[in-house]
N, C-alpha and C. Protein backbone atom coordinates (compact mmCIF):
# COMPACT_ATOMS: atom_id res chain seq x y z
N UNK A 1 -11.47 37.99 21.77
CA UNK A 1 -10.22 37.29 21.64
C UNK A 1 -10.49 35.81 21.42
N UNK A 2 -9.85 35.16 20.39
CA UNK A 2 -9.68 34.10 20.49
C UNK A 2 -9.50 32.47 20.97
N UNK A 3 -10.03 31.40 21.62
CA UNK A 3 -9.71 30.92 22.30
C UNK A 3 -8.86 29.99 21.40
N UNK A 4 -7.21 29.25 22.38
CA UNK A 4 -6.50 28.62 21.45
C UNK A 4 -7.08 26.96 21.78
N UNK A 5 -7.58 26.05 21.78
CA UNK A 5 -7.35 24.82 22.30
C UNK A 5 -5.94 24.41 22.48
N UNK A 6 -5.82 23.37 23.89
CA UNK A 6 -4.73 23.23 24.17
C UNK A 6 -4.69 21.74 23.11
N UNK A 7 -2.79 21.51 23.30
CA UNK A 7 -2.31 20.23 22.18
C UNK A 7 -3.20 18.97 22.88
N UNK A 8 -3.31 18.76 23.97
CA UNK A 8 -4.26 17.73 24.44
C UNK A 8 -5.37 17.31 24.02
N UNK A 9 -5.88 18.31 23.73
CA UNK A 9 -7.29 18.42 22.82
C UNK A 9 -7.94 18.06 20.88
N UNK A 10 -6.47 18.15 20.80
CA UNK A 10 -6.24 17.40 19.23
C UNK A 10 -6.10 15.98 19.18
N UNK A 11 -4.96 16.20 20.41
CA UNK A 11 -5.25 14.87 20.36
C UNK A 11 -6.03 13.55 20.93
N UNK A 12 -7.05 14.00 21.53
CA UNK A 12 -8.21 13.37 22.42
C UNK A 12 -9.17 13.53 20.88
N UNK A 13 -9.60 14.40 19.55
CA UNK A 13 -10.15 14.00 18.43
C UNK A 13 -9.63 13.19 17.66
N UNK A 14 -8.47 12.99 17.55
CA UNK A 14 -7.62 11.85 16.79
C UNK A 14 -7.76 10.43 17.39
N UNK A 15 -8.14 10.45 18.32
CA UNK A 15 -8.07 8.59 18.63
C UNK A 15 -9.21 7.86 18.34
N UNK A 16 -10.21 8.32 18.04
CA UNK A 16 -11.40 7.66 17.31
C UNK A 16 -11.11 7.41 15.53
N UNK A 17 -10.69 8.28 15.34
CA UNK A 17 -10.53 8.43 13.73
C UNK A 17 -8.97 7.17 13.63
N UNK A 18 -8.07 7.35 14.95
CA UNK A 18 -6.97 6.69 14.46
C UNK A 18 -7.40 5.34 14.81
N UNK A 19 -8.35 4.70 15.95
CA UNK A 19 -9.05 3.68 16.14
C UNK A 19 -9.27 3.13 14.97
N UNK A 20 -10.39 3.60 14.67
CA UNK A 20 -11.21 3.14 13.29
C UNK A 20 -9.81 2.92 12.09
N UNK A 21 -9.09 4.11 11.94
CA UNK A 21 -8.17 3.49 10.70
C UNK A 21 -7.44 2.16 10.97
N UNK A 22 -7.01 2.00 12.44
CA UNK A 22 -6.55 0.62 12.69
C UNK A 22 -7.15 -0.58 12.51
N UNK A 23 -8.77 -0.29 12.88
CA UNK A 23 -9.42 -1.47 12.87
C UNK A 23 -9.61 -1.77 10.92
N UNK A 24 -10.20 -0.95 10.53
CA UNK A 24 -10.54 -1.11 8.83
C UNK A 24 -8.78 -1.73 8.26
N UNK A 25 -7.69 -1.27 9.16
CA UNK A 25 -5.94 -1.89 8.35
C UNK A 25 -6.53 -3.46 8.81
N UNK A 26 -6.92 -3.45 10.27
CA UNK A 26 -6.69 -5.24 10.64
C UNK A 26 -7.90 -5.78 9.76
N UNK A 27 -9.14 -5.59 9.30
CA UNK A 27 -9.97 -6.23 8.64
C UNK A 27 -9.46 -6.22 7.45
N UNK A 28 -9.08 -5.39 6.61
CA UNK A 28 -8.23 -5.53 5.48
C UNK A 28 -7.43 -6.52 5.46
N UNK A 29 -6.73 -6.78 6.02
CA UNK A 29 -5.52 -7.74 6.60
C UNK A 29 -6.31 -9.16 6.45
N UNK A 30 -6.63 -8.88 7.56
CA UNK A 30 -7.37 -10.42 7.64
C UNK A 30 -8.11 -11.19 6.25
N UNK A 31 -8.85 -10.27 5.47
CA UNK A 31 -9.88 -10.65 4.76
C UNK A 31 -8.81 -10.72 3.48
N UNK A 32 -7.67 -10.21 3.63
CA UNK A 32 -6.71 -10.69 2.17
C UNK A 32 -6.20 -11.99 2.72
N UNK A 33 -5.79 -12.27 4.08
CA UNK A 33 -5.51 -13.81 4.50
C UNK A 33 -6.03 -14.37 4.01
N UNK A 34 -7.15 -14.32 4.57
CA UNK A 34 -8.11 -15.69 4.15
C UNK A 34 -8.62 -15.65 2.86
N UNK A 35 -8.82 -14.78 2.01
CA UNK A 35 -8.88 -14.95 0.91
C UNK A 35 -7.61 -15.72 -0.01
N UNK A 36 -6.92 -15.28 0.13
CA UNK A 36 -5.38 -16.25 -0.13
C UNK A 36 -5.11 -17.59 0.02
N UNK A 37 -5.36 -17.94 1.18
CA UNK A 37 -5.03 -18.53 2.06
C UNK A 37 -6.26 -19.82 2.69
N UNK A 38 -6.81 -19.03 2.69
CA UNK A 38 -8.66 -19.76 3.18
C UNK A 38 -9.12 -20.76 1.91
N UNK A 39 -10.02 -19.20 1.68
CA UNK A 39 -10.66 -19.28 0.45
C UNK A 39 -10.83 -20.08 -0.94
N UNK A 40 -11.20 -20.93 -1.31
CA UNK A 40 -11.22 -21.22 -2.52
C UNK A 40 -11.28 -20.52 -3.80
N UNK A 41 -10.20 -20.58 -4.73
CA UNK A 41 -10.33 -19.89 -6.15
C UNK A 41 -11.93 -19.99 -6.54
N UNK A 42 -12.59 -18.62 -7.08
CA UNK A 42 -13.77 -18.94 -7.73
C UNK A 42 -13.72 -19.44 -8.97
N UNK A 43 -12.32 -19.22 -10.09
CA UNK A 43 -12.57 -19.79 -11.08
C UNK A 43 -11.00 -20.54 -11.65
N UNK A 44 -10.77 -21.24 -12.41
CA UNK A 44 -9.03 -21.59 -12.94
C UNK A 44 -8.88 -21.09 -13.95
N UNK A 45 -10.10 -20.48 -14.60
CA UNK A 45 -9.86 -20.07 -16.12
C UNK A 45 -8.68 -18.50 -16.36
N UNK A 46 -8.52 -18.49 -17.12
CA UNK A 46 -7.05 -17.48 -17.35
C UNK A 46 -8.08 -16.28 -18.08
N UNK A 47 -9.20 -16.24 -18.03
CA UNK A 47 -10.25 -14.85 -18.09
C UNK A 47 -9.72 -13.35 -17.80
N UNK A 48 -9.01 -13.42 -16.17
CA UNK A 48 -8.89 -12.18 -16.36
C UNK A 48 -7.05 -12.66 -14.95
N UNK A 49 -6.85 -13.11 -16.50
CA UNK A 49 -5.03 -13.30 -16.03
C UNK A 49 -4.32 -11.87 -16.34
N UNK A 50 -4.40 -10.89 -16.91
CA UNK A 50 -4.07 -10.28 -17.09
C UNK A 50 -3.84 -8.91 -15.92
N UNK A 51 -4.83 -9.46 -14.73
CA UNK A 51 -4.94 -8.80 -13.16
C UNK A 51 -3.15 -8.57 -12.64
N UNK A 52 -2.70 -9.21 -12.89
CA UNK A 52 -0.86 -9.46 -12.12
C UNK A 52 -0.57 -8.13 -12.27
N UNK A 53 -0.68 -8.41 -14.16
CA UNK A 53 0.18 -7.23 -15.14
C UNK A 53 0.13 -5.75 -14.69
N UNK A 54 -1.64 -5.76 -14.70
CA UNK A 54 -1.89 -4.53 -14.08
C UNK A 54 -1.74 -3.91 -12.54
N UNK A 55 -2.15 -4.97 -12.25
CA UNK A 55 -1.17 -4.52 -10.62
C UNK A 55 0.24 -4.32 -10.30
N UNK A 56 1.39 -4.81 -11.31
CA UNK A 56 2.46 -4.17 -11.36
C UNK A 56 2.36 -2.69 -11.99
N UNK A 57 2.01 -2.80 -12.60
CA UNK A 57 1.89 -1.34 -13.67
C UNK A 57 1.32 -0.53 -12.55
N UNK A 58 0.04 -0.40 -11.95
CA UNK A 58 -0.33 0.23 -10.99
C UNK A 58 0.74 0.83 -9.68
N UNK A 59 1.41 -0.94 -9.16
CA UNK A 59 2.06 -0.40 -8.23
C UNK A 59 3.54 0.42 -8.64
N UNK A 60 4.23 0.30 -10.46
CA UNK A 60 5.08 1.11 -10.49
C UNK A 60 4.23 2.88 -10.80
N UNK A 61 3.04 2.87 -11.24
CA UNK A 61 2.88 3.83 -11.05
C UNK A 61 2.68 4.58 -9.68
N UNK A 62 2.38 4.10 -8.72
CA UNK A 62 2.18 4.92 -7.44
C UNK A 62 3.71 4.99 -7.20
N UNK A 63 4.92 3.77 -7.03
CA UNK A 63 6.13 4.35 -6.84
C UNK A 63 6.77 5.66 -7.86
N UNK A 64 6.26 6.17 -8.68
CA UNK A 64 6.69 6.91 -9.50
C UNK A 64 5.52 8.37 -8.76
N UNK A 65 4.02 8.19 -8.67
CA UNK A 65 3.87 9.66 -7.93
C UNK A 65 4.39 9.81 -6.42
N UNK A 66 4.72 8.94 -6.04
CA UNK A 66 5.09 8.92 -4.35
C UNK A 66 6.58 9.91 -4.61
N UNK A 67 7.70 9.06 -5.61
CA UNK A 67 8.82 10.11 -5.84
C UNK A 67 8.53 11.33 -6.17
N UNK A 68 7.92 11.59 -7.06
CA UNK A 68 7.34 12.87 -7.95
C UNK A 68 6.81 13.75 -6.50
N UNK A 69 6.03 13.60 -5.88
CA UNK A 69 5.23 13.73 -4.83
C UNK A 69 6.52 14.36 -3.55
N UNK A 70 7.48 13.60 -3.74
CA UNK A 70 8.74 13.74 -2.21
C UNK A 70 9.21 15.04 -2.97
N UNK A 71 9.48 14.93 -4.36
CA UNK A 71 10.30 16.21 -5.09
C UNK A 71 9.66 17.57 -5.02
N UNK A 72 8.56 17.51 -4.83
CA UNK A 72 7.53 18.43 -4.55
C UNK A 72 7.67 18.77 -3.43
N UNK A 73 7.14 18.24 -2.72
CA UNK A 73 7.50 18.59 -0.94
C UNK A 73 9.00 19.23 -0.82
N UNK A 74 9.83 18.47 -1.06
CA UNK A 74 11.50 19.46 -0.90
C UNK A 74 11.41 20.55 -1.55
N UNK A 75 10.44 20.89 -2.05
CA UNK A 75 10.66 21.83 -3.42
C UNK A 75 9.17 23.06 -2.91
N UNK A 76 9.07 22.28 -1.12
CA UNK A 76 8.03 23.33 -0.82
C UNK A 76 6.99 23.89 -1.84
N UNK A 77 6.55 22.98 -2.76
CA UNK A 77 5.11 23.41 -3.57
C UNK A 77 3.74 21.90 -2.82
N UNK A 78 3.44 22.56 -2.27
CA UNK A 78 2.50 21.43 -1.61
C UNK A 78 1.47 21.24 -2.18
N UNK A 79 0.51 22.06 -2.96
CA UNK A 79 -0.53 22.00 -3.23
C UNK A 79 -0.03 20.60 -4.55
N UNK A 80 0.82 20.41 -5.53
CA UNK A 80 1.66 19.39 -6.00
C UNK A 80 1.88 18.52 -5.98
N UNK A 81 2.20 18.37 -4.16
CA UNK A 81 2.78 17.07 -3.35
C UNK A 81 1.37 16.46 -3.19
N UNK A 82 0.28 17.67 -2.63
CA UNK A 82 -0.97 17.02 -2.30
C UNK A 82 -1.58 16.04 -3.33
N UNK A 83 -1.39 16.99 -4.27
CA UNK A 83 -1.83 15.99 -5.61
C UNK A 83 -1.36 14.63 -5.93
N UNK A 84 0.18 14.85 -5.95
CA UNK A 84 0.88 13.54 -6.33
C UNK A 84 0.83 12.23 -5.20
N UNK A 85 0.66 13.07 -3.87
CA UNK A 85 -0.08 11.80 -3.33
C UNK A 85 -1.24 11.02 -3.15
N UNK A 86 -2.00 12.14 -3.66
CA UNK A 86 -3.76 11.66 -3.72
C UNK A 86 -3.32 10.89 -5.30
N UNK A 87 -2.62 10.90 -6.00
CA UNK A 87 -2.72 10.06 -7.33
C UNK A 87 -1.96 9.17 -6.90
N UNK A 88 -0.90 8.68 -6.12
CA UNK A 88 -0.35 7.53 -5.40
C UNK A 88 -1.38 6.62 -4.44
N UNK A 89 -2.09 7.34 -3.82
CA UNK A 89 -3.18 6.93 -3.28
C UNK A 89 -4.19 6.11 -4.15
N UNK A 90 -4.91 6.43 -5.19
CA UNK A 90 -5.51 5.65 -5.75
C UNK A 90 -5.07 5.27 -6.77
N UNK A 91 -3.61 4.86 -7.53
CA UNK A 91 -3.20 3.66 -8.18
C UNK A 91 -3.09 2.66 -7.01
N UNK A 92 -2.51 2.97 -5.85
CA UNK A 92 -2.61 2.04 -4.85
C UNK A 92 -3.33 1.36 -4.44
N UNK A 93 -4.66 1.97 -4.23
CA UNK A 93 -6.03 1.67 -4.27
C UNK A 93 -6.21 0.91 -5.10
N UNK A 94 -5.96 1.30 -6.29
CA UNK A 94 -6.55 0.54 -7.76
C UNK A 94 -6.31 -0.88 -7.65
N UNK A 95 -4.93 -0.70 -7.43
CA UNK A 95 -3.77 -1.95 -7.33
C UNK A 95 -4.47 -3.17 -6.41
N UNK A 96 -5.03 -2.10 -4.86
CA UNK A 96 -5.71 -3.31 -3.62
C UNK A 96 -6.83 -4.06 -4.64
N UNK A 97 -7.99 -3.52 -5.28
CA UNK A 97 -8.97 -3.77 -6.21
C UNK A 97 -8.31 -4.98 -7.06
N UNK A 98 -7.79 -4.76 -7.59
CA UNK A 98 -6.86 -5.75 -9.00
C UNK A 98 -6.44 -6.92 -8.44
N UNK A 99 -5.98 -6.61 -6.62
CA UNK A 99 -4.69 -8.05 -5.72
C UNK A 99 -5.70 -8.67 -5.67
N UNK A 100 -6.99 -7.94 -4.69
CA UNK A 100 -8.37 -8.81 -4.21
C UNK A 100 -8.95 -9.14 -5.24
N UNK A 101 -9.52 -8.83 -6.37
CA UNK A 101 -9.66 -9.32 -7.44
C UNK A 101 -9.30 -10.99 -8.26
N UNK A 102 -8.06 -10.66 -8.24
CA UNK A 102 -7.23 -11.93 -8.99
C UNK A 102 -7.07 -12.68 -7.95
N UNK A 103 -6.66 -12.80 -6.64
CA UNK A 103 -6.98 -13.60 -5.99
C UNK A 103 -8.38 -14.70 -5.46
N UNK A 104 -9.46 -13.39 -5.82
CA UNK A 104 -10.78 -14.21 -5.60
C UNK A 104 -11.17 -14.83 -6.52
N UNK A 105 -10.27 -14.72 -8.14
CA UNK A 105 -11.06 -15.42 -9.08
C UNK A 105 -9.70 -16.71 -8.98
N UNK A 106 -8.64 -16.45 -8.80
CA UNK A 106 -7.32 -17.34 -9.19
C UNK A 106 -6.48 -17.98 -8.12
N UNK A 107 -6.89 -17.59 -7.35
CA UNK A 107 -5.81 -18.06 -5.55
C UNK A 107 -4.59 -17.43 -5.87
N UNK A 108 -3.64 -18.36 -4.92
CA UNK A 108 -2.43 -17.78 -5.15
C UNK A 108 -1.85 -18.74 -6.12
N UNK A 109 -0.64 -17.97 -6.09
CA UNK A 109 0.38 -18.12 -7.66
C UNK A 109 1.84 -18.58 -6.54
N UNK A 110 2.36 -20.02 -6.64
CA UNK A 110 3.50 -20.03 -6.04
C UNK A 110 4.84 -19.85 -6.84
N UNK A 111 5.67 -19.65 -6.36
CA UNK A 111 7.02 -19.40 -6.97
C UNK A 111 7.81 -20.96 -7.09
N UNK A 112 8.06 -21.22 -8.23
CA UNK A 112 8.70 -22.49 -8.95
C UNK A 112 9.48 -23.06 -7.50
N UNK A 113 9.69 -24.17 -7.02
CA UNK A 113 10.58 -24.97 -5.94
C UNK A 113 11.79 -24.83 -6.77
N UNK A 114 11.98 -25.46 -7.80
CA UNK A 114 13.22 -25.53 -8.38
C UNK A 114 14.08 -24.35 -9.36
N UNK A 115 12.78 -23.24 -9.14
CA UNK A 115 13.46 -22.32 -10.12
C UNK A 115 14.50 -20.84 -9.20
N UNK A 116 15.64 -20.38 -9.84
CA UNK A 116 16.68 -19.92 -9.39
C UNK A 116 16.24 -18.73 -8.54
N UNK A 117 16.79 -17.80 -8.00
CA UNK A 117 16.37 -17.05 -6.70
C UNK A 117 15.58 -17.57 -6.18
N UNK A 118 15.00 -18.27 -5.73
CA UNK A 118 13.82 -18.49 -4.99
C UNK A 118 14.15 -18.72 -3.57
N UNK A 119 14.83 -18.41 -3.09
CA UNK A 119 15.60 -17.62 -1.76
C UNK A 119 15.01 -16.65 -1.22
N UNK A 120 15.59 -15.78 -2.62
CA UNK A 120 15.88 -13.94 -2.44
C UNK A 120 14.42 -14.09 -3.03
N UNK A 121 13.34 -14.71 -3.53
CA UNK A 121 12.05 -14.25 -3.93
C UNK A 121 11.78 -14.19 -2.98
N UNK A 122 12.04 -15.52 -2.23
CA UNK A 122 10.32 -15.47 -0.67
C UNK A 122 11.00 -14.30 0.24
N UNK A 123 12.30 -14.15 0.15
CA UNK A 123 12.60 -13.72 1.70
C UNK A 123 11.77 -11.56 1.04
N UNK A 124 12.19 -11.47 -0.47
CA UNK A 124 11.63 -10.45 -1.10
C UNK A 124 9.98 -10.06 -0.45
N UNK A 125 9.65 -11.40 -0.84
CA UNK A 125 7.66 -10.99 -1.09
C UNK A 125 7.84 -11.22 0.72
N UNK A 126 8.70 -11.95 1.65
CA UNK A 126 7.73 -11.80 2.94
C UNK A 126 8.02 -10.72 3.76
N UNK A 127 9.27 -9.71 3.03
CA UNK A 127 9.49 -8.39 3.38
C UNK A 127 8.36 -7.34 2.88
N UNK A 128 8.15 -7.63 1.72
CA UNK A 128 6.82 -7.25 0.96
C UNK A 128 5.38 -7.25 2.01
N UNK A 129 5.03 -8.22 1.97
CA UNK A 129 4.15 -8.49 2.74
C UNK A 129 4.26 -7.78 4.14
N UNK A 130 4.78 -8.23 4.69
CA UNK A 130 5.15 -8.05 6.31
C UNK A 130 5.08 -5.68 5.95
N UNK A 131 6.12 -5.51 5.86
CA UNK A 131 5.73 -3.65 5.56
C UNK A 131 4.62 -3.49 4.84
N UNK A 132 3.77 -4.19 3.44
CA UNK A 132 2.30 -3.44 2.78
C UNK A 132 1.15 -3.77 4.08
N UNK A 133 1.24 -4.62 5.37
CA UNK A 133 0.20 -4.79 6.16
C UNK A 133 0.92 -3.50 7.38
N UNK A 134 1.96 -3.21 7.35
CA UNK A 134 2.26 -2.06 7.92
C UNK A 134 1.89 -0.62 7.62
N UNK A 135 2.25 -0.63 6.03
CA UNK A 135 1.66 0.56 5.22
C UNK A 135 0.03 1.41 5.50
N UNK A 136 -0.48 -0.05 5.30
CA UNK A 136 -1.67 0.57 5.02
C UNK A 136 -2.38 1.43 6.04
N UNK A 137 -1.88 1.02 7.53
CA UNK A 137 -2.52 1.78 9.11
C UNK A 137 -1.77 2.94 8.22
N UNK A 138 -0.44 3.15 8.33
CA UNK A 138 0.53 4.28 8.09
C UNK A 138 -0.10 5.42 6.89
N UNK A 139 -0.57 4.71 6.37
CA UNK A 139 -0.97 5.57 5.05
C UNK A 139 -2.10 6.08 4.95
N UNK A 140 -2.86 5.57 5.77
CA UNK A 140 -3.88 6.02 6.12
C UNK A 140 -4.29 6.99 7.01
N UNK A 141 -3.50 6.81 7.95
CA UNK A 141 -3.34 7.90 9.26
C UNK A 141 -2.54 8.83 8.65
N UNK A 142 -1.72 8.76 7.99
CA UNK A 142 -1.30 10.43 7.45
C UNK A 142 -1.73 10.66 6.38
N UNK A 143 -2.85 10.12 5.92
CA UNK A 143 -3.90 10.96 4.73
C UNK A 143 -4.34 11.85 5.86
N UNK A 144 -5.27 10.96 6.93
CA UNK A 144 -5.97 11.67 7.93
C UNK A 144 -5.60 12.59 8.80
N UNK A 145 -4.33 12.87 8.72
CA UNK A 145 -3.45 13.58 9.41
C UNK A 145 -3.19 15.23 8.67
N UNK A 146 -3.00 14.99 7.35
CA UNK A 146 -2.91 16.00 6.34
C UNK A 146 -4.54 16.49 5.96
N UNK A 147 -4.95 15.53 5.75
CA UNK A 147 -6.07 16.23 5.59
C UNK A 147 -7.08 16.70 6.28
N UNK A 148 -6.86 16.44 7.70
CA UNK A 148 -7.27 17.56 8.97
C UNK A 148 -6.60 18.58 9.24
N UNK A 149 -5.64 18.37 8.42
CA UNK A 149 -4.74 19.87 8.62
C UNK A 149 -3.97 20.16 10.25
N UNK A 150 -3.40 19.04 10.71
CA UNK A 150 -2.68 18.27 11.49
C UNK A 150 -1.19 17.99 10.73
N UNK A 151 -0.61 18.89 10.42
CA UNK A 151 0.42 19.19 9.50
C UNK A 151 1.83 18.87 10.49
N UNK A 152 1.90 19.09 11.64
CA UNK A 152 2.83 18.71 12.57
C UNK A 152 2.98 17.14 12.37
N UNK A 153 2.00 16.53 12.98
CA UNK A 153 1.61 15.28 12.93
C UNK A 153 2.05 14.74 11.50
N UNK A 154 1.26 14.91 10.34
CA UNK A 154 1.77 14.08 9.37
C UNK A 154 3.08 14.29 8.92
N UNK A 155 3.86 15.48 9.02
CA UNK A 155 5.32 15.46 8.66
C UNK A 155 5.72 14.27 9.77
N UNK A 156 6.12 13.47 11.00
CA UNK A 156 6.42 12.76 11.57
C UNK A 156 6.43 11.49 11.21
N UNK A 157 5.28 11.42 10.75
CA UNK A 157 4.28 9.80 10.28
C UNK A 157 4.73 9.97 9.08
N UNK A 158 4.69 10.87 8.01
CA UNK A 158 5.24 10.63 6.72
C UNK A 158 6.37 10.25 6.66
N UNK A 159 7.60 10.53 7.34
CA UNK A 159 8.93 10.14 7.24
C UNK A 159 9.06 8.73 7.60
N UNK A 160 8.07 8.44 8.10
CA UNK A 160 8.04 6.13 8.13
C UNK A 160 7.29 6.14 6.98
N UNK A 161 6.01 6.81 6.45
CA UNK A 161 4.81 5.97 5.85
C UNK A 161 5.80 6.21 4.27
N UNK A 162 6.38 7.32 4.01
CA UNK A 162 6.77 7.37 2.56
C UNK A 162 7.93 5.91 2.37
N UNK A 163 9.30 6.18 2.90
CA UNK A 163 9.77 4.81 2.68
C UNK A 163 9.27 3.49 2.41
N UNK A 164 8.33 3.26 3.52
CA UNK A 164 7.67 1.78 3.62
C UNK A 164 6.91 1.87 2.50
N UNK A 165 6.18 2.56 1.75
CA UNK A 165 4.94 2.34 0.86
C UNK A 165 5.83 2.39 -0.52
N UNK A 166 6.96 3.04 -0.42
CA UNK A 166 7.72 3.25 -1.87
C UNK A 166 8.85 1.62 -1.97
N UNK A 167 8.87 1.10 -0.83
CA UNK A 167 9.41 -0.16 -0.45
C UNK A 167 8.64 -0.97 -1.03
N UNK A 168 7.23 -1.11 -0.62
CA UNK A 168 5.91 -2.18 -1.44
C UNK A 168 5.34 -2.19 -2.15
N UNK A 169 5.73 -0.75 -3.25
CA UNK A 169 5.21 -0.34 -4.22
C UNK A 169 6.68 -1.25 -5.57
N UNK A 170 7.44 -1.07 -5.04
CA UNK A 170 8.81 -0.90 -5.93
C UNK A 170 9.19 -2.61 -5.77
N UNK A 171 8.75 -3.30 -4.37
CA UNK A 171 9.12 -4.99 -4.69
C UNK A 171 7.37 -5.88 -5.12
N UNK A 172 6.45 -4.83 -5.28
CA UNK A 172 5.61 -5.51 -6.20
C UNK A 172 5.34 -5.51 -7.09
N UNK A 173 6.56 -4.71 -8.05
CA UNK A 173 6.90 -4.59 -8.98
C UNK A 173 7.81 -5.87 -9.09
N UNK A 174 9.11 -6.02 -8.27
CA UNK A 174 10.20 -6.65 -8.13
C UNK A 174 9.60 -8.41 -8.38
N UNK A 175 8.71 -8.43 -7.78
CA UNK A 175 8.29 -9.79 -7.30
C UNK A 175 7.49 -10.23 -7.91
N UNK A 176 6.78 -9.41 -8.95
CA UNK A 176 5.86 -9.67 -10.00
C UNK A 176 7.10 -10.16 -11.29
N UNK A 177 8.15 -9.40 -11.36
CA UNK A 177 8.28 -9.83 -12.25
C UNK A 177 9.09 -10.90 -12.60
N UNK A 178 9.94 -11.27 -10.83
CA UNK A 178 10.46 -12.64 -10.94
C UNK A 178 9.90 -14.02 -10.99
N UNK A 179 8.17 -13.30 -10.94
CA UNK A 179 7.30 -14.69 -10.47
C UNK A 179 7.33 -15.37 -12.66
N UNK A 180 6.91 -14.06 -13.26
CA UNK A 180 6.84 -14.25 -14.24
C UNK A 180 8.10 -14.88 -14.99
N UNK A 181 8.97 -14.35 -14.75
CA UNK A 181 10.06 -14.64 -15.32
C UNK A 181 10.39 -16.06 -14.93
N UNK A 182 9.72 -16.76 -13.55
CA UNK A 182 10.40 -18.05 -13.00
C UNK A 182 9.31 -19.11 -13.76
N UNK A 183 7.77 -18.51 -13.86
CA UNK A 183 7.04 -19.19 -14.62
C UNK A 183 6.94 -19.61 -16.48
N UNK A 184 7.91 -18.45 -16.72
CA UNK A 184 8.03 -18.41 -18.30
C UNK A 184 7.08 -18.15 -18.76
């Protein structure tokens, strides 16, 4: 006969793995601060200006498998959903590559003082900001959640992690393109 492990026991293997995903969200975190923020631009040249573009494009593509991905799941075909989130997963990815990227060659990019929304931009990007440093613990722990096959667990965590990531996927789109539009 079988032995069942009790629920205690799942979750006494999950707190190392959920440890570690917390710590790798706060070093992430940090090391985009200070890169931003710290750091000195490595270069001013407009070489590889074209980083923004693609990180919008990236992040409307992950908001587009993340939906695709929810329609699946209601639609109870998972093997689908699995997919469409592992391809949300790494445009997302792609996207982190492209932010850290253009930042280490270009710094940051401010939004015009005198140009119109610039209200509704900052209060936009620091809603932005503030949920994608939320996301990423979230999104991570219910990869790790699903893909231990901890299926209880990630249905719970998915119902925060999908909103919030389709939230910072969809205003870095939003915010990319008012930056452009305010810069001409």
């Amino acid at each position: 006969m079988a032995t069942v492990a009790p629920a205690s026991s799942s979750r006494t293997h999950t707190g190392p793995a959920i440890a570690a995903i917390l710590a790798i969200s706060a070093a992430a975190t940090l090391f985009i601060f200070w890169l931003i923020y710290i750091h000195p631009a490595a270069a001013t040249s407009a070489q590889y200006a074209f980083l923004p573009a693609v990180d919008a494009i990236l992040n409307g593509l992950a908001a587009t498998a993340l939906l695709i991905g929810y329609t699946f799941i209601r639609a109870r075909r998972i093997r689908q959903h699995r997919a469409s989130m592992i391809t949300a997963f790494v445009f997302s990815t792609l996207f982190l590559i492209g932010y850290i990227a253009h930042h280490a060659l270009h710094g940051d990019i401010s939004y015009p003082i005198h140009a119109a929304y610039r209200t509704f931009y900052l209060w936009l990007l620091a809603s932005h900001i503030i949920l994608a440093t939320v996301a990423l613990p979230l999104i991570l722990v219910t990869f790790f959640f699903s893909l231990s096959g901890r299926i209880p667990q990630h249905r719970k965590i998915a119902r925060w992690t999908f909103p919030i990531w389709l939230y910072v996927s969809i205003t870095g789109v939003v915010t990319y393109a008012m930056l452009r539009i305010a810069l001409g």
